[in-house]
Structures are given as C-alpha cells and as structure tokens.
C-alpha atoms as a PDB file:
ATOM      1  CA  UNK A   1       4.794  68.360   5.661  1.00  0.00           C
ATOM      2  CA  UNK A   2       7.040  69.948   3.232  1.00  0.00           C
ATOM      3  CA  UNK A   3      10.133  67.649   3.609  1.00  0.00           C
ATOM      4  CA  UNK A   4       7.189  65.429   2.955  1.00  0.00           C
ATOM      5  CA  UNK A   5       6.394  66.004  -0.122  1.00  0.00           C
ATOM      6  CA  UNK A   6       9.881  67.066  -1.529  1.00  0.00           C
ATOM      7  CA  UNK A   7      10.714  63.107  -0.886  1.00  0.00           C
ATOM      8  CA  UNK A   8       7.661  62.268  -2.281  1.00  0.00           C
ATOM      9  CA  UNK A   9       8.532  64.079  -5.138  1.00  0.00           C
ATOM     10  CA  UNK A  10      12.215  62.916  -5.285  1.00  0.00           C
ATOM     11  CA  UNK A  11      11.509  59.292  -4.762  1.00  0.00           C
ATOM     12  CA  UNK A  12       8.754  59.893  -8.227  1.00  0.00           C
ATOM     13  CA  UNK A  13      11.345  61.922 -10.020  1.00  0.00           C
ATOM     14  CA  UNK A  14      14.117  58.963  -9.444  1.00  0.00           C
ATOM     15  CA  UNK A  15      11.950  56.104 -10.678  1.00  0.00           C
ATOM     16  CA  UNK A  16      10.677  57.941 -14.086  1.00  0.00           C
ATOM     17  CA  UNK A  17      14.579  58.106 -14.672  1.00  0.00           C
ATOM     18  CA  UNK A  18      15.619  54.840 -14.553  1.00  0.00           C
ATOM     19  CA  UNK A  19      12.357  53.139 -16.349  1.00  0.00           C
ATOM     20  CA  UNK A  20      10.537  55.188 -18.894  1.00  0.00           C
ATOM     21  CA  UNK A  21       7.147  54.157 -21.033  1.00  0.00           C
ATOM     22  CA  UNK A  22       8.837  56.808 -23.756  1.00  0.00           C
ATOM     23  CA  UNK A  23      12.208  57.558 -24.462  1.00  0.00           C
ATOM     24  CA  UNK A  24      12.910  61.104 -25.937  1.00  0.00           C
ATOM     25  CA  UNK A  25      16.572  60.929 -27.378  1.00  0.00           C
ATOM     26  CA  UNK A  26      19.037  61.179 -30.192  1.00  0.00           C
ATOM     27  CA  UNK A  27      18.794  57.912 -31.488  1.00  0.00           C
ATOM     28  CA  UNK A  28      19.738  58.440 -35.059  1.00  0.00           C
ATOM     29  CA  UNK A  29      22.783  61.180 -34.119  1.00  0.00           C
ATOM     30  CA  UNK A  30      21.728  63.927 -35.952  1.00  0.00           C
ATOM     31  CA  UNK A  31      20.944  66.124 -33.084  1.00  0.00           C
ATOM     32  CA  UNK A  32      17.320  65.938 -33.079  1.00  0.00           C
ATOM     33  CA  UNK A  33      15.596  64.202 -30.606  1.00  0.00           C
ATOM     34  CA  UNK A  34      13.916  60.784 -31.705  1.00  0.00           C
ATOM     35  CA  UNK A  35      11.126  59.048 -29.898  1.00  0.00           C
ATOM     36  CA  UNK A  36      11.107  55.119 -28.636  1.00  0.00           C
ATOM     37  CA  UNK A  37       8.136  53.624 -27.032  1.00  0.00           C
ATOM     38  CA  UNK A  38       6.012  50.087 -26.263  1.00  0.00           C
ATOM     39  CA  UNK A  39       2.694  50.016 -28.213  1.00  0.00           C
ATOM     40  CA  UNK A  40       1.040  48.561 -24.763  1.00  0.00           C
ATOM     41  CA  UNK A  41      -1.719  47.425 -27.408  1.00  0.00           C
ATOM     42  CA  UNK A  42      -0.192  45.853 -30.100  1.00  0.00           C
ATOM     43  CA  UNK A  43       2.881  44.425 -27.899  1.00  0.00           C
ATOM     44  CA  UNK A  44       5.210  46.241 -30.739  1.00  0.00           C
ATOM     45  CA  UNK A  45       8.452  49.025 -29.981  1.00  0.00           C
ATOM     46  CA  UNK A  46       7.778  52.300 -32.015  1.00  0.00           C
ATOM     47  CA  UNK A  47      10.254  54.535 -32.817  1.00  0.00           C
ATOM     48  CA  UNK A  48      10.214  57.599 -34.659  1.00  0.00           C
ATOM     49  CA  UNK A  49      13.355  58.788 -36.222  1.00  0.00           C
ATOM     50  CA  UNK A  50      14.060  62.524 -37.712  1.00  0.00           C
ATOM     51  CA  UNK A  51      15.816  60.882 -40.104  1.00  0.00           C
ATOM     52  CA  UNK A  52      13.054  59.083 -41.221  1.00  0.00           C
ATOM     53  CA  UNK A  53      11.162  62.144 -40.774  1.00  0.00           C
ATOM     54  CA  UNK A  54       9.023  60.988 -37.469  1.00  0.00           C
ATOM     55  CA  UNK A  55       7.449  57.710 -39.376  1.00  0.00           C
ATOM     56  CA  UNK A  56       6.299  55.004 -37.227  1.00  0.00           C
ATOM     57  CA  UNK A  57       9.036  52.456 -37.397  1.00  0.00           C
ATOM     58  CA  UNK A  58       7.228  49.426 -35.657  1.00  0.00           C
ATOM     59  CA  UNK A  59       9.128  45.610 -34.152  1.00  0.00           C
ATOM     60  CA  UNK A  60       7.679  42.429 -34.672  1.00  0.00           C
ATOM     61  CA  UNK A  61       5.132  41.563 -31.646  1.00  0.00           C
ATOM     62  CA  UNK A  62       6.629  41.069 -28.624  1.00  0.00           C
ATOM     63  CA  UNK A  63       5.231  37.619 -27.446  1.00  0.00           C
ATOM     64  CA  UNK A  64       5.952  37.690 -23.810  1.00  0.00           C
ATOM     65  CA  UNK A  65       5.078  40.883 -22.616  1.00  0.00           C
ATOM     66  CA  UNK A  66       4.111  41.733 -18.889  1.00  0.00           C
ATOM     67  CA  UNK A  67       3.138  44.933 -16.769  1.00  0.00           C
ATOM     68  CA  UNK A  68       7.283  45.149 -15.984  1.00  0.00           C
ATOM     69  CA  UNK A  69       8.117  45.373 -19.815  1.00  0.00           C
ATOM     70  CA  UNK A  70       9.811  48.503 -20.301  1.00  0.00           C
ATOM     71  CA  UNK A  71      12.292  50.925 -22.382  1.00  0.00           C
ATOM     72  CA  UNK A  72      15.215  52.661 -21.192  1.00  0.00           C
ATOM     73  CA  UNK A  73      18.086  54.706 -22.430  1.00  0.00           C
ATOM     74  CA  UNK A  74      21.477  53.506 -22.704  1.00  0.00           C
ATOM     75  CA  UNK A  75      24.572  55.335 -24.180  1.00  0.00           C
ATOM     76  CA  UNK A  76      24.790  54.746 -27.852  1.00  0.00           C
ATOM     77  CA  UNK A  77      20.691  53.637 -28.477  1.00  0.00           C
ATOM     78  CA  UNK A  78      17.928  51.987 -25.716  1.00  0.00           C
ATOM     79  CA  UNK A  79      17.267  48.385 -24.015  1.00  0.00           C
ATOM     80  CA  UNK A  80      13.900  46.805 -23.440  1.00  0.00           C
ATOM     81  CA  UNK A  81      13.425  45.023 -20.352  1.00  0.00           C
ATOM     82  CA  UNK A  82      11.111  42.294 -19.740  1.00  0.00           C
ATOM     83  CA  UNK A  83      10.866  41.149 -16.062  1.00  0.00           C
ATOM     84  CA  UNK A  84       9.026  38.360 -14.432  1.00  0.00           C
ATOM     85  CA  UNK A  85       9.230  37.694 -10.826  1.00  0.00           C
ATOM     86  CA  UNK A  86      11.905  34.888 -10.975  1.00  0.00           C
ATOM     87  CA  UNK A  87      13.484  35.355 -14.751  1.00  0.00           C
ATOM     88  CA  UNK A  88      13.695  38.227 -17.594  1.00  0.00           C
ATOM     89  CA  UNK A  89      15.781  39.801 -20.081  1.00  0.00           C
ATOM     90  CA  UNK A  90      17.130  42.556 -22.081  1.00  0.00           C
ATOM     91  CA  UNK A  91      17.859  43.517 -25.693  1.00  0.00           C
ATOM     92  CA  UNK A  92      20.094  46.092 -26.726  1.00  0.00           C
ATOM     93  CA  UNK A  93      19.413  48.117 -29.762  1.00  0.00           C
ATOM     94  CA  UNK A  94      21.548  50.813 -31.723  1.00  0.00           C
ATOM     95  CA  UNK A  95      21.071  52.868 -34.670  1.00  0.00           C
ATOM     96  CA  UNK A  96      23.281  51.793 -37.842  1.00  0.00           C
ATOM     97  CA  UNK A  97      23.767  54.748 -39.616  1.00  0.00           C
ATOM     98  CA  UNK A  98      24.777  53.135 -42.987  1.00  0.00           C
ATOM     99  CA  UNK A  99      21.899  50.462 -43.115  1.00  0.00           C
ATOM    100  CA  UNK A 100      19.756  53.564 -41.710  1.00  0.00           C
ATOM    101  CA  UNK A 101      17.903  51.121 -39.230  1.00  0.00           C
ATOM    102  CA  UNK A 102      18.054  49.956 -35.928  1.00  0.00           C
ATOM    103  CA  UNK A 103      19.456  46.959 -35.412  1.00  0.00           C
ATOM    104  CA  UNK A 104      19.214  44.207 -32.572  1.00  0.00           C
ATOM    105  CA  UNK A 105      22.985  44.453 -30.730  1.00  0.00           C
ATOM    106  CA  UNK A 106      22.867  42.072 -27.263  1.00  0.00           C
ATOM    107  CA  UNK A 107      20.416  39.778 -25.775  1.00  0.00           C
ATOM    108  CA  UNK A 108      21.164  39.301 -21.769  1.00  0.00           C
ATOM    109  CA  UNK A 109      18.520  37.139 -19.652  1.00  0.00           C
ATOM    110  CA  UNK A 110      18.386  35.873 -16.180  1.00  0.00           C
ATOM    111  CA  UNK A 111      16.626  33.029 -14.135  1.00  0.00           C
ATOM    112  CA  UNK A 112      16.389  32.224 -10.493  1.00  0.00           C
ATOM    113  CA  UNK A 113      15.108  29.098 -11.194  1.00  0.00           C
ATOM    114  CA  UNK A 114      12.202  27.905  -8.556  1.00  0.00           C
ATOM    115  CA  UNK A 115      11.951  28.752  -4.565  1.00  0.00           C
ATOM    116  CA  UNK A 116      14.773  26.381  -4.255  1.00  0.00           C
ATOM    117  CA  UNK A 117      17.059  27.972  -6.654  1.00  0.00           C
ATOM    118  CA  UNK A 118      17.373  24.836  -8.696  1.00  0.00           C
ATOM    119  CA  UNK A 119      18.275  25.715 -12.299  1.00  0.00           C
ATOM    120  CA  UNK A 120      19.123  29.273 -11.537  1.00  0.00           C
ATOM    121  CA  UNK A 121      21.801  31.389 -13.822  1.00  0.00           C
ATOM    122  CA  UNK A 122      22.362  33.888 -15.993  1.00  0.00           C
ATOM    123  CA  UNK A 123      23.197  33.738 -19.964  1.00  0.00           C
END
C-alpha cells in the first residue's frame, strides 16, 4: 500500500512539472519571482511582472484554445502549447529588458495530417 501511494504521488508530482496552469518564475531577471498564467475564461495569457509591480499584463484572445492549452517554463522566458489530437503548436516568449515587454520569439507547429497520414509535417 505504501509503495502505492509513493508512485501515485511520483507519477502526480512528474506531470505538474512538465505542464503547469501557472508558472511562478523570474521572467523579468530581477530576482523576483513573476507569475504567467491562461485566463481559462477570457482565452488571454496573464503575466504579472515585479517590474511592472504585479499589474495584469494581458495577450490578445487566444482563438483556438482547447482543454490541452497550456504554459510551461523554458530557460530564458515560457512557451504555450496548444494541442489537438492530430496537430498543435507552440510559441516562445521572452522578456526584452530594454522595450520592458514580452515579446513573441518562435512559433513551432505540427500536423499528422488524417488517419492516413496524408498531409502530415512539421513547420
């Protein structure tokens, strides 16, 4: 029962690290930790930046979101992931710390095509 529930609790530790609803970080790199999320409601990423002393900074709507849309840390800022069952993709953000904003660095999406793999790639 107890090796159990330490792999329960291993296997639920494992999969909040590699996709997060909230992202608590040094975004901005002045060594307080900033906060990224998805507004599930108004399909918009928040962030709040010390340097912008915890204001909601709020994206444009995100117009295809789904249950698998997600943030998660990278080294120098976060991704969002949006997942279907067949396609998705991923946009790379980083802090600028001369425009003092975050901007939009790297767009990566991927398609299987249909069942028959017609059309399938990456871009």
């Amino acid at each position: 029962m107890k090796k159990l529930l330490a792999l329960i609790t291993v296997l639920s530790i494992s999969s909040f690290a590699f996709a997060q609803d909230k992202i608590v970080k040094d975004i901005d790199f002045d060594g307080k930790n900033d906060t990224v999320y998805i507004d599930q409601k108004a399909l918009q990423i928040v962030c709040r930046l010390s340097t912008q002393n915890f204001k909601k900074l709020r994206s444009k709507e995100i117009e295809m979101s789904s249950d698998n849309t997600y943030v998660k840390a990278t080294r120098n800022g976060f991704e969002l992931r949006n997942n279907w069952m067949r396609a998705g993709y991923a946009c790379q953000f980083r802090y600028e710390k001369v425009e003092k904003s975050i901007r939009l660095i790297g767009i990566t999406e991927y398609a299987f095509g249909n069942a028959a793999n017609d059309g399938s790639g990456e871009a």
